[in-house]
Protein backbone atom coordinates (compact mmCIF):
# COMPACT_ATOMS: atom_id res chain seq x y z
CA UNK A 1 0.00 0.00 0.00
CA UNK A 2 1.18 3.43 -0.41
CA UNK A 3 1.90 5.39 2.44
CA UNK A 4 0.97 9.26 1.64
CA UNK A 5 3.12 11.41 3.17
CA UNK A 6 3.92 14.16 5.92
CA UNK A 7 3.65 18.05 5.38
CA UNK A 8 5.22 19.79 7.64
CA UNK A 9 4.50 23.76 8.00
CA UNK A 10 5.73 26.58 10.20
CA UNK A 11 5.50 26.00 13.96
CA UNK A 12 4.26 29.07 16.10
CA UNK A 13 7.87 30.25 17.41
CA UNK A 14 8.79 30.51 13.40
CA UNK A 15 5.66 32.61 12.91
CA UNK A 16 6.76 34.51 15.93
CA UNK A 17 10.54 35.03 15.39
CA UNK A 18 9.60 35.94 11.26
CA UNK A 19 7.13 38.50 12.40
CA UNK A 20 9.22 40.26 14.27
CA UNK A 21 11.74 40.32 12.13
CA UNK A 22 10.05 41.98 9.24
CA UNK A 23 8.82 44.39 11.95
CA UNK A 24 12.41 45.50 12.42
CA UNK A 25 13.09 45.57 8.61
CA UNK A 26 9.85 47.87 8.14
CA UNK A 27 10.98 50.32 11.05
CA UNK A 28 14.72 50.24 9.80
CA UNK A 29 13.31 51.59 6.55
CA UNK A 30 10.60 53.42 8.21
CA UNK A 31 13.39 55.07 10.19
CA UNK A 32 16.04 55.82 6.57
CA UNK A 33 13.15 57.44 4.85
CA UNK A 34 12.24 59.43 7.58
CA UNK A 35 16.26 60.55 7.66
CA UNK A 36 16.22 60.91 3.90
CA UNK A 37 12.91 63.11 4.42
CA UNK A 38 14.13 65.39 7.20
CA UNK A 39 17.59 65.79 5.31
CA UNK A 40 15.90 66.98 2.23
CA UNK A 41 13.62 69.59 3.86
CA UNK A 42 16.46 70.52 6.05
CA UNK A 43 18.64 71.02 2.74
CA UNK A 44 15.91 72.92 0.91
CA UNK A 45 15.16 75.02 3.94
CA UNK A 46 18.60 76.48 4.04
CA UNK A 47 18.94 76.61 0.20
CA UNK A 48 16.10 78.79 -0.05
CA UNK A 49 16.79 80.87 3.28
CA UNK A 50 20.31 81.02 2.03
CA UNK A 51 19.41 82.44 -1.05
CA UNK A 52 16.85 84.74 0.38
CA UNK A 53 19.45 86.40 2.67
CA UNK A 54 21.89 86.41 -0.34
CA UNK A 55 19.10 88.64 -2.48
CA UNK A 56 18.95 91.18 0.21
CA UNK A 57 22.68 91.53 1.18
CA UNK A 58 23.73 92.12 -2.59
CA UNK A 59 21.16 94.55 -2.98
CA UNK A 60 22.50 96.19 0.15
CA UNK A 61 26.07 95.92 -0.57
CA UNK A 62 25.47 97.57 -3.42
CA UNK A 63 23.49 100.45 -2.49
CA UNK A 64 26.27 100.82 0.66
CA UNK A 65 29.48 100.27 -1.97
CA UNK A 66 28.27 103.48 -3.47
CA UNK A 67 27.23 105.92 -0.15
CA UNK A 68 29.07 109.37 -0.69
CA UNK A 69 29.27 109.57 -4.00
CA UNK A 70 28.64 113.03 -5.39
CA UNK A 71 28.24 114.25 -2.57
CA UNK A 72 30.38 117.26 -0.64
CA UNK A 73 33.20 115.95 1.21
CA UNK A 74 32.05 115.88 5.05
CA UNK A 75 28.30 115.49 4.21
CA UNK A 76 25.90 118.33 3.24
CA UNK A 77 24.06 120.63 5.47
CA UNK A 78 20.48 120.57 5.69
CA UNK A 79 17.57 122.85 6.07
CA UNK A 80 17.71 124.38 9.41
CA UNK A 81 15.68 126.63 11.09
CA UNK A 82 12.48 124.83 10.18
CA UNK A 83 10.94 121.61 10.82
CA UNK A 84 13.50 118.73 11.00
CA UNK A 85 14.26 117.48 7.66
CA UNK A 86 12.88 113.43 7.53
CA UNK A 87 14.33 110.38 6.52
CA UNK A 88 12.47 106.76 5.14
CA UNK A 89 8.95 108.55 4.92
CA UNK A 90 6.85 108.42 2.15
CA UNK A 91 4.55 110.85 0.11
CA UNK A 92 1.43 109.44 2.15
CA UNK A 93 2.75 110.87 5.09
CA UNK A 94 4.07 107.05 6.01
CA UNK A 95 7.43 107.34 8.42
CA UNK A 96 8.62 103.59 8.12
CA UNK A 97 11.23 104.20 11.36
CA UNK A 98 10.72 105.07 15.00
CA UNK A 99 13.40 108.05 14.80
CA UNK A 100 13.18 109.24 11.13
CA UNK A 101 14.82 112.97 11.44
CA UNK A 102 18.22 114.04 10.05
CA UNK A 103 18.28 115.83 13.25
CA UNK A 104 20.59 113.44 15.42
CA UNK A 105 23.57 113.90 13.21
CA UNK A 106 23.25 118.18 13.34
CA UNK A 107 21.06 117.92 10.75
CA UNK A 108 23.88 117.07 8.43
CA UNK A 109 23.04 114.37 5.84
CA UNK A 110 26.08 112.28 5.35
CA UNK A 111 26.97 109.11 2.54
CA UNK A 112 25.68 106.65 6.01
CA UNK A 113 23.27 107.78 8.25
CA UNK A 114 23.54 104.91 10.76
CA UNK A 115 20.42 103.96 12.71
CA UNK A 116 21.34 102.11 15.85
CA UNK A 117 18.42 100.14 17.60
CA UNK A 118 16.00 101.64 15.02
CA UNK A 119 15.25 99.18 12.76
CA UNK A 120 11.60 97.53 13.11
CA UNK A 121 8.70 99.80 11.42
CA UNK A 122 6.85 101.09 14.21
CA UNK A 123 8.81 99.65 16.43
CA UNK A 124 7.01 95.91 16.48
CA UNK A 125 9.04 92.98 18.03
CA UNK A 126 10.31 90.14 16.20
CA UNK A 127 9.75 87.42 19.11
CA UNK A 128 11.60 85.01 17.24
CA UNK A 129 14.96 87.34 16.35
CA UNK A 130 17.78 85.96 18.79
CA UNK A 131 18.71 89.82 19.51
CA UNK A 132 16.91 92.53 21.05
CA UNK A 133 18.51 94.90 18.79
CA UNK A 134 17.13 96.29 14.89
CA UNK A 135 19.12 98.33 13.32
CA UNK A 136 18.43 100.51 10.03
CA UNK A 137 20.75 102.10 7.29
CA UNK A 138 20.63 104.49 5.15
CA UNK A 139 22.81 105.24 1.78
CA UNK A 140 22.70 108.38 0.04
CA UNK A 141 24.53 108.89 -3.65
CA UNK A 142 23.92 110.50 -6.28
CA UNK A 143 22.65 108.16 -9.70
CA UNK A 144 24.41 108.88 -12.33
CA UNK A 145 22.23 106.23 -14.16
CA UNK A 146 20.33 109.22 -14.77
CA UNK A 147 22.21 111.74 -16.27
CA UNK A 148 20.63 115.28 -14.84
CA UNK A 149 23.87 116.88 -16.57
CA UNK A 150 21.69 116.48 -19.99
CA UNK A 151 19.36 119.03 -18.92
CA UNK A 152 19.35 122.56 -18.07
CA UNK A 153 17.80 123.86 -14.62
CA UNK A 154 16.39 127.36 -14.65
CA UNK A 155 15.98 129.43 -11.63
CA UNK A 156 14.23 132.93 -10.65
CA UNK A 157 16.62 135.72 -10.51
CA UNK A 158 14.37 137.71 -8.48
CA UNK A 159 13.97 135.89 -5.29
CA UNK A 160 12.66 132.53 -4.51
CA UNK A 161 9.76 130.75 -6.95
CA UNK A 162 8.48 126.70 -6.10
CA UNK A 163 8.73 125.95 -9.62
CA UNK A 164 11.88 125.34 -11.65
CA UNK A 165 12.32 125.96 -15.48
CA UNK A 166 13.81 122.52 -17.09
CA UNK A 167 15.53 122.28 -20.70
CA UNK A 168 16.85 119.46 -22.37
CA UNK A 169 18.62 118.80 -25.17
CA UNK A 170 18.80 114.80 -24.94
CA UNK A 171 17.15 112.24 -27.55
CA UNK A 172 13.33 111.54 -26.04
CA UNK A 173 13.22 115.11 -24.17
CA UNK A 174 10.56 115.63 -22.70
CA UNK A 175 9.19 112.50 -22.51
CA UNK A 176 11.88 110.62 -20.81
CA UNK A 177 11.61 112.93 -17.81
CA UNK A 178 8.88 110.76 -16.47
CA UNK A 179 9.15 107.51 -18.11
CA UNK A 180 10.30 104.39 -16.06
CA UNK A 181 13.45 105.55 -14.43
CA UNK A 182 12.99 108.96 -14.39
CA UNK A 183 12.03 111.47 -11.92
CA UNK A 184 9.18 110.97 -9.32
CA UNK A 185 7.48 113.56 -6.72
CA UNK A 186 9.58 112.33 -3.71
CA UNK A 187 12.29 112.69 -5.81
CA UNK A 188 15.10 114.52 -4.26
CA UNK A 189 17.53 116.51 -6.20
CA UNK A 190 20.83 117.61 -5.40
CA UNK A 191 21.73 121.29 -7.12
CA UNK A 192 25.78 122.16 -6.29
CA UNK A 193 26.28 125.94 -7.78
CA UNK A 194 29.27 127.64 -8.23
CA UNK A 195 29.38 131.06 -8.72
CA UNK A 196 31.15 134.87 -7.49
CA UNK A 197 31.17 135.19 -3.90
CA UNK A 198 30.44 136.60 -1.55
CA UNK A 199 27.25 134.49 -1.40
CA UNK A 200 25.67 132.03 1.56
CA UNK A 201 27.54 128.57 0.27
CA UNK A 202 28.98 126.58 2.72
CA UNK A 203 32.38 126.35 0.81
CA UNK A 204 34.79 128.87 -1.44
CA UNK A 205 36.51 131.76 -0.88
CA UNK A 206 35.70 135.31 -1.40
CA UNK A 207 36.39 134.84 -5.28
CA UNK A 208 34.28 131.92 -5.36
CA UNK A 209 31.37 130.32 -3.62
CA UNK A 210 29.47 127.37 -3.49
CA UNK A 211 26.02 126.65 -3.00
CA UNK A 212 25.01 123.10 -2.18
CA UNK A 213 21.17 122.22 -1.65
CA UNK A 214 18.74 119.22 -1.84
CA UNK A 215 15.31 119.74 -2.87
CA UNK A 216 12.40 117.86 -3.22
CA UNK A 217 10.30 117.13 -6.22
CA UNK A 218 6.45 117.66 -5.42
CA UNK A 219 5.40 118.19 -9.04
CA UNK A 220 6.13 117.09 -12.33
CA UNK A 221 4.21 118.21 -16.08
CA UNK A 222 2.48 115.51 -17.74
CA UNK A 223 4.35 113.68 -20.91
CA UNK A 224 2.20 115.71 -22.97
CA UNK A 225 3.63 118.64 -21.86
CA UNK A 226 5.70 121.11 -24.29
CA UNK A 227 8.96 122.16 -23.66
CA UNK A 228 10.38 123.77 -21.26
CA UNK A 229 9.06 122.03 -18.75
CA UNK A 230 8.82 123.19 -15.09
CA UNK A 231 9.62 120.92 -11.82
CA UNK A 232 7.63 122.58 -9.04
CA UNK A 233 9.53 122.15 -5.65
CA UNK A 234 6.77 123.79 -3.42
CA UNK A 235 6.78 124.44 0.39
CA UNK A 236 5.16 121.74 3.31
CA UNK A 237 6.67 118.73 1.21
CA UNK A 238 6.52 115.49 2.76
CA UNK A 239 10.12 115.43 4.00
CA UNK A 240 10.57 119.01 4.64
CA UNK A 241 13.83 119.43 2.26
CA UNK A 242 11.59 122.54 0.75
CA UNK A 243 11.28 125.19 3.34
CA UNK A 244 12.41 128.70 3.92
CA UNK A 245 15.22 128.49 6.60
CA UNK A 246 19.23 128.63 5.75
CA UNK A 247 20.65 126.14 3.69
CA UNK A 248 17.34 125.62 1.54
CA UNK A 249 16.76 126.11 -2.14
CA UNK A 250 14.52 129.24 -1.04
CA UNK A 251 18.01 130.80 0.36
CA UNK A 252 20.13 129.94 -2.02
CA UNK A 253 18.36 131.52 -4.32
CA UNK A 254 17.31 134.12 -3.24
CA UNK A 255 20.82 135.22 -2.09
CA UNK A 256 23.15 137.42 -4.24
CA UNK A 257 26.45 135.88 -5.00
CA UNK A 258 27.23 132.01 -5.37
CA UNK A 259 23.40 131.43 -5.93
CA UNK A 260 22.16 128.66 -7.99
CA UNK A 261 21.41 131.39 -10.82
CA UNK A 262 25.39 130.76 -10.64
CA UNK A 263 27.73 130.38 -13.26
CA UNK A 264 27.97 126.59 -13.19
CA UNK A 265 24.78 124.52 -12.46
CA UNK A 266 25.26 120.76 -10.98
CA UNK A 267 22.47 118.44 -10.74
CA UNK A 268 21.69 114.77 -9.94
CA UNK A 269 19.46 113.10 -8.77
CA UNK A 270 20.13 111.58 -4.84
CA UNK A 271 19.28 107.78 -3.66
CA UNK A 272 18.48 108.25 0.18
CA UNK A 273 18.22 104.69 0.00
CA UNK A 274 16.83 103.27 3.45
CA UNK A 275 16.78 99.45 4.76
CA UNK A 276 15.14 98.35 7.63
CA UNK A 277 12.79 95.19 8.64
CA UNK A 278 8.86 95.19 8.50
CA UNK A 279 6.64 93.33 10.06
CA UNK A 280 3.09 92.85 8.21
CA UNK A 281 0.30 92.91 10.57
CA UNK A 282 -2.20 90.39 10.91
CA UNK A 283 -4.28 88.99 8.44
CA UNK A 284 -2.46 90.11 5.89
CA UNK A 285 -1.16 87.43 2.88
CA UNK A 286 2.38 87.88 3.99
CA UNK A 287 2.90 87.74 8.08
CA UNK A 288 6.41 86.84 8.32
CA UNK A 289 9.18 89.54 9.11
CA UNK A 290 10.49 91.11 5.77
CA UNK A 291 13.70 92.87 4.72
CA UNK A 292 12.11 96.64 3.15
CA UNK A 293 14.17 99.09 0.82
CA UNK A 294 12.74 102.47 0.69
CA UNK A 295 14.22 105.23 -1.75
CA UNK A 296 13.28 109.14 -0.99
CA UNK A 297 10.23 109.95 -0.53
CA UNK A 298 8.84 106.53 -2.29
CA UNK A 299 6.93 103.97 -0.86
CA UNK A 300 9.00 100.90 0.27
CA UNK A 301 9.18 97.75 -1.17
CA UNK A 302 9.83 93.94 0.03
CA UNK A 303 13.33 92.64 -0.60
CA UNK A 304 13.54 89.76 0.91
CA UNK A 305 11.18 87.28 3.21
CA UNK A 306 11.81 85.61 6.29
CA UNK A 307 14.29 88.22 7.74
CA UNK A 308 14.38 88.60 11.20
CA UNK A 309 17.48 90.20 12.62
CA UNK A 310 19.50 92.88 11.13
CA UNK A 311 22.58 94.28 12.67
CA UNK A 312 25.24 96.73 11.44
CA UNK A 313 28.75 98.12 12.81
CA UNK A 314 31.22 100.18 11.29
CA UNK A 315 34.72 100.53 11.08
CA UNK A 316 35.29 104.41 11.67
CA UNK A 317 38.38 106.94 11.69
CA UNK A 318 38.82 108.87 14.68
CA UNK A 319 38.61 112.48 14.64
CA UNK A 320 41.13 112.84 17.79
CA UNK A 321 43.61 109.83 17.19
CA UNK A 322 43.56 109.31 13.54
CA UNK A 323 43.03 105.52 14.26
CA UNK A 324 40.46 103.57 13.27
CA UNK A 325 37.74 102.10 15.90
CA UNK A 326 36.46 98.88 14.85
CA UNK A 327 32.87 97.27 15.14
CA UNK A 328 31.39 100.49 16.23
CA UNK A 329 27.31 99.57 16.99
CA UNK A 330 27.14 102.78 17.39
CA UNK A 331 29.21 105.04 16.12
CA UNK A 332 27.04 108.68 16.72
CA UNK A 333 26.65 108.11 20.59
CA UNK A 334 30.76 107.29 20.27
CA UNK A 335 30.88 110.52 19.06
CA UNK A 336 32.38 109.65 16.19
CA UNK A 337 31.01 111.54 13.11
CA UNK A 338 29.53 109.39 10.04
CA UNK A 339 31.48 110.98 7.63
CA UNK A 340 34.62 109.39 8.52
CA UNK A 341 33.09 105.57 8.45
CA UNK A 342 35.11 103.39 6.51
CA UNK A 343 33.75 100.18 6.27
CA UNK A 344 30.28 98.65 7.00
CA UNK A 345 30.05 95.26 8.71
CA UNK A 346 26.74 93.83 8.16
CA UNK A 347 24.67 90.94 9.87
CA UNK A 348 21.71 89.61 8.27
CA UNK A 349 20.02 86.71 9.84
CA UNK A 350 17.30 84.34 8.12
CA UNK A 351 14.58 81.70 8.78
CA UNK A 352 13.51 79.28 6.21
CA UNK A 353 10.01 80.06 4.53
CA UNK A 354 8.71 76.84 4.89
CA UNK A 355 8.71 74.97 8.11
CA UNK A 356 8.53 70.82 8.41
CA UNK A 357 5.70 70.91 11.58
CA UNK A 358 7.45 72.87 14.12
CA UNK A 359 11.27 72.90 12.49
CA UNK A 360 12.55 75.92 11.04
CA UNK A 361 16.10 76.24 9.88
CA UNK A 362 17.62 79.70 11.06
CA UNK A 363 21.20 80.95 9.88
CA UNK A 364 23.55 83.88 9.24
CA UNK A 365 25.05 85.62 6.56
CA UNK A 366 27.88 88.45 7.42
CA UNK A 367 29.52 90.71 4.77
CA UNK A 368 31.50 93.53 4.75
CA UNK A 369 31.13 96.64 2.52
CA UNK A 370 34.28 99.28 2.27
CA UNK A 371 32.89 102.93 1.81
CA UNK A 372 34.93 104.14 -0.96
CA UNK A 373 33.09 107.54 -1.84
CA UNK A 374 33.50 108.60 1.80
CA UNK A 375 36.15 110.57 3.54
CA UNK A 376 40.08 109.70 3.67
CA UNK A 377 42.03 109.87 6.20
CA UNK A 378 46.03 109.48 6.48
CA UNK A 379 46.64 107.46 9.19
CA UNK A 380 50.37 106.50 8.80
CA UNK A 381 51.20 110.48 8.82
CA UNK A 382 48.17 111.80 11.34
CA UNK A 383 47.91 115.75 11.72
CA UNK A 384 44.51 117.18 11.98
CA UNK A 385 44.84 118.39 8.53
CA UNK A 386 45.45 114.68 7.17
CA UNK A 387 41.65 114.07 7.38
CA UNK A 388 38.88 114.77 5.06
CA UNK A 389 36.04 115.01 7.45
């Protein structure tokens, strides 16, 4: 007869022993992709805050690599007598900083107007900034992208008028006046006259005087217009540049002497160029803290998201040793003047856009920025005379 035979299958301790030890296979690849998931997000958070920061800190380095230029040597003086001149406000009557007045630095408007502890609109906290401490900037050149030298400024002989004859003799007069690029009411311009003395400028000699003066642009003619055009610079502007105290266009041209009905007519057109962080208030579409440029008396705009501590120290000559004090937060309370700042140290810190549930990847990016447009100073060969300030 034929035996039929055994079949053996898996006892209960095999069942057991190969249960568990697909369980630990699972979780050992539960656990790698996890890894690999958490590695990716961390790498793409800090690719994308690290090219956030990077967008804002080029911008700023170059707006900073070009404070000074055109202007006087030592700064210019501003309207005084007045109302304070402001800085970082906008035609809406907007002031983006706690402290926006020239009037902390005499009322002098310099290449960097540094703005210690005074860089959150309004004043809001950033809770999740690392640092108490905001701080703002401000660059101020002239841009010769736009070449005012191209056009002829007319002024009143007979005392002072709000509105300012302009000729041109460029390809696209008049219309380029106001096309992208060109000028805007907040607008300020710098006029530099140079003429016989004795007059009211704050440089020359008795053969020769200077007028310097910054104005700003509250009207402009339509493109329609007909040449000459006129650029009205009228009284209560939003920043106060155009009032009747000394140093103002109203004086200078009103005065006999190194006027600006002058001999010699400069004119450009001056980036007060302002940064400082924002943050949006609720319910808005954006909520996180934001890097903000703001240029004259224009609105600001957004430069970069996710930015949430902003520091700055300078590198500054001083005025009694000749030397040069480093990593000054602060360099007006030192009582060191802005016009002989060097170099600008900058500290821009980050945090990623996009968080994985309650991780979010913050970092810093430091630069520095050398102020080449600003005032020199001789430091192997010190005297009082050696420094431009």
């Amino acid at each position: 007869m034929r035996h039929a035979k055994s079949q053996h299958g898996f006892s209960l301790l095999e069942l057991l022993v190969a249960g568990v030890l697909g369980v630990m296979v699972i979780l050992a690849a539960l656990s790698l992709f996890r890894i690999g998931v958490l590695t990716a997000t961390t790498v793409m958070q800090r690719a994308d805050t690290q090219q956030n920061m990077r967008a804002g800190i080029e911008m700023m380095s170059k707006d900073i690599g070009l404070a000074g230029a055109g202007l006087p040597i030592g700064g210019l003086q501003l309207p005084t007598g007045g109302a304070s001149v402001k800085n970082a406000c906008n035609q809406a009557g907007v002031c983006y900083l706690p402290i926006n007045v020239y009037a902390s630095t005499g009322d002098n408007m310099y290449g960097i107007m540094p703005g210690y502890s005074n860089g959150v609109e309004s004043g809001a906290t950033i809770p999740s900034a690392p640092a108490a401490v905001n701080d703002s900037i401000t660059s101020i050149y002239c841009d010769y992208n736009f070449p005012l030298t191209n056009f002829t400024f007319s002024f009143p002989t007979n005392g002072y008028s709000a509105t300012v004859t302009l000729t041109g003799s460029v390809a696209g007069y008049p219309t380029n006046i106001v096309a992208p690029g060109g000028l805007n009411v907040g607008d300020l311009i710098f006029f530099q006259a140079t003429g016989p003395g004795p007059g009211t400028g704050n440089q020359g000699s008795s053969s020769s005087q200077t007028a310097s003066v910054v104005a700003e642009i509250t009207g402009l003619p339509s493109s329609s217009s007909s040449s000459p055009w006129t650029v009205d610079f009228a009284a209560s502007d939003a920043l106060n540049f155009n009032q009747s105290g000394a140093n103002s266009l109203a004086s200078a041209v009103a005065s006999s002497g190194a006027n600006l009905g002058g001999t010699q007519i400069q004119a450009c057109r001056l980036e007060a160029v302002t940064y400082f962080l924002q943050v949006p208030p609720a319910g808005g579409t954006v909520q996180s803290p934001r890097l903000m440029r703001q240029v004259n008396g224009l609105t600001a705009v957004p430069m970069a998201d996710n930015i949430i501590n902003l520091q700055f120290s300078y590198d500054v000559i001083s005025s009694t040793t000749g030397l040069i004090n480093a990593n000054v937060a602060n360099p007006i309370a030192a009582g060191d003047s802005p016009a002989m700042i060097q170099k600008i140290n900058m500290v821009l810190m980050g945090q990623s856009i996009l968080a994985y549930g309650t991780r979010n990847q913050s970092m810093f990016l430091a630069t520095s920025v050398s102020a080449g447009n600003m005032s020199f100073c001789n430091s192997y060969s010190w005297t009082t005379a050696s420094c431009s300030n």
